[in-house]
Protein backbone atom coordinates (compact mmCIF):
# COMPACT_ATOMS: atom_id res chain seq x y z
CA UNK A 1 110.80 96.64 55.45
CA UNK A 2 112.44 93.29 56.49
CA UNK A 3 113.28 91.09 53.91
CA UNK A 4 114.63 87.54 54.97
CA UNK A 5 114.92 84.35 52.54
CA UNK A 6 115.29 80.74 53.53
CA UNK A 7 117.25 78.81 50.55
CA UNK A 8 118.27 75.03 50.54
CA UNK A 9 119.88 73.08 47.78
CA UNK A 10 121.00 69.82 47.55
CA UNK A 11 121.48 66.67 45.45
CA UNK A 12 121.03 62.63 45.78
CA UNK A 13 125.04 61.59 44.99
CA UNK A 14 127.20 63.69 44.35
CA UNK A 15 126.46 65.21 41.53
CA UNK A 16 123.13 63.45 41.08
CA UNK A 17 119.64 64.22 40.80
CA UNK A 18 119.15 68.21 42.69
CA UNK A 19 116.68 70.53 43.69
CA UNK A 20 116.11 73.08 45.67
CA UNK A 21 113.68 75.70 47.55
CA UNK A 22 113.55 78.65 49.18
CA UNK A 23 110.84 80.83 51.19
CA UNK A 24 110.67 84.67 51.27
CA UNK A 25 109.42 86.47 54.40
CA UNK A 26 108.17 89.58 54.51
CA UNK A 27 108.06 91.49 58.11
CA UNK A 28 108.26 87.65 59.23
CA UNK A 29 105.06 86.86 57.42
CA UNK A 30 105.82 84.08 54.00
CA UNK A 31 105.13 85.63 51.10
CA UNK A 32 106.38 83.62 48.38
CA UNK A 33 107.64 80.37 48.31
CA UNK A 34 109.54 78.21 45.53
CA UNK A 35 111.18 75.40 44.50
CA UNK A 36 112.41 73.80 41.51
CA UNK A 37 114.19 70.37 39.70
CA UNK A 38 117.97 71.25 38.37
CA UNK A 39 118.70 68.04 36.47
CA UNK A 40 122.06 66.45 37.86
CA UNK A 41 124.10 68.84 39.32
CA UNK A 42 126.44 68.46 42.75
CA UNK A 43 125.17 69.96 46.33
CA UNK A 44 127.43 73.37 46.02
CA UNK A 45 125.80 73.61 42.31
CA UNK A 46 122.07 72.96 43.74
CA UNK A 47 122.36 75.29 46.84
CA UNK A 48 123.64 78.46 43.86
CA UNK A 49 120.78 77.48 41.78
CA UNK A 50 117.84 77.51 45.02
CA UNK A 51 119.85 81.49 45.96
CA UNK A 52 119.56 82.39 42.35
CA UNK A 53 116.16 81.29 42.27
CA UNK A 54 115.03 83.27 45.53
CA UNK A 55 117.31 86.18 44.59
CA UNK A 56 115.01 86.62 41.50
CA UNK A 57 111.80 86.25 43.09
CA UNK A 58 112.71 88.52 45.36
CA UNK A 59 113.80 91.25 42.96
CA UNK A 60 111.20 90.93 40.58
CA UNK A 61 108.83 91.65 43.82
CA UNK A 62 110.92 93.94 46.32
CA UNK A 63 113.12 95.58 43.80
CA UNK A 64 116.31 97.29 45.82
CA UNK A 65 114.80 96.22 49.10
CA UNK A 66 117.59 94.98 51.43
CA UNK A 67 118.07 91.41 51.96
CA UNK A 68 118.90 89.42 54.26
CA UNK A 69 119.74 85.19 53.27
CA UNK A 70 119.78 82.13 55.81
CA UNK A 71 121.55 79.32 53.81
CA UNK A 72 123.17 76.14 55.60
CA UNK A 73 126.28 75.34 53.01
CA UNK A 74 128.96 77.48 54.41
CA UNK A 75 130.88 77.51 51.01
CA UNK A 76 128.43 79.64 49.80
CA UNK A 77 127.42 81.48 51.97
CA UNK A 78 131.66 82.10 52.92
CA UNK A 79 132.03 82.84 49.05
CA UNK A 80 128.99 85.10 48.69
CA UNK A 81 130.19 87.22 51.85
CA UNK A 82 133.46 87.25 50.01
């Protein structure tokens, strides 16, 4: 089974108003997608939040499935590969 998420954060200022979204694909088929308000918060803070937010969709539906995320800020994506 391939599991691939799509996550974006980001915020108006920096920190100002954030958000973010993600999509979850299944076999390359969307199967859930999501998005929600953070309050103020800055862009590295808003693109956590929107990976947290997918990460726990796609728990709660794929359990120990492997994972694979597509994120454009490269400090978290640098920081999450370690």
């Amino acid at each position: 089974m391939l599991i691939e998420i799509y996550v974006d954060g980001g915020a108006r200022g920096n920190p100002g108003p954030a958000g973010g979204g993600f999509v979850i694909y299944q076999n390359g088929k969307a199967v859930k997608k999501g998005s929600d308000f953070f309050g103020v918060k800055t862009n590295n803070q808003a693109e956590y939040l929107a990976l947290r937010l997918a990460l726990r969709e796609a728990y709660a539906r794929f359990e120990n499935a492997p994972i694979n995320c597509f994120m454009d800020s490269e400090l978290v994506v640098r920081q999450m590969k370690g």
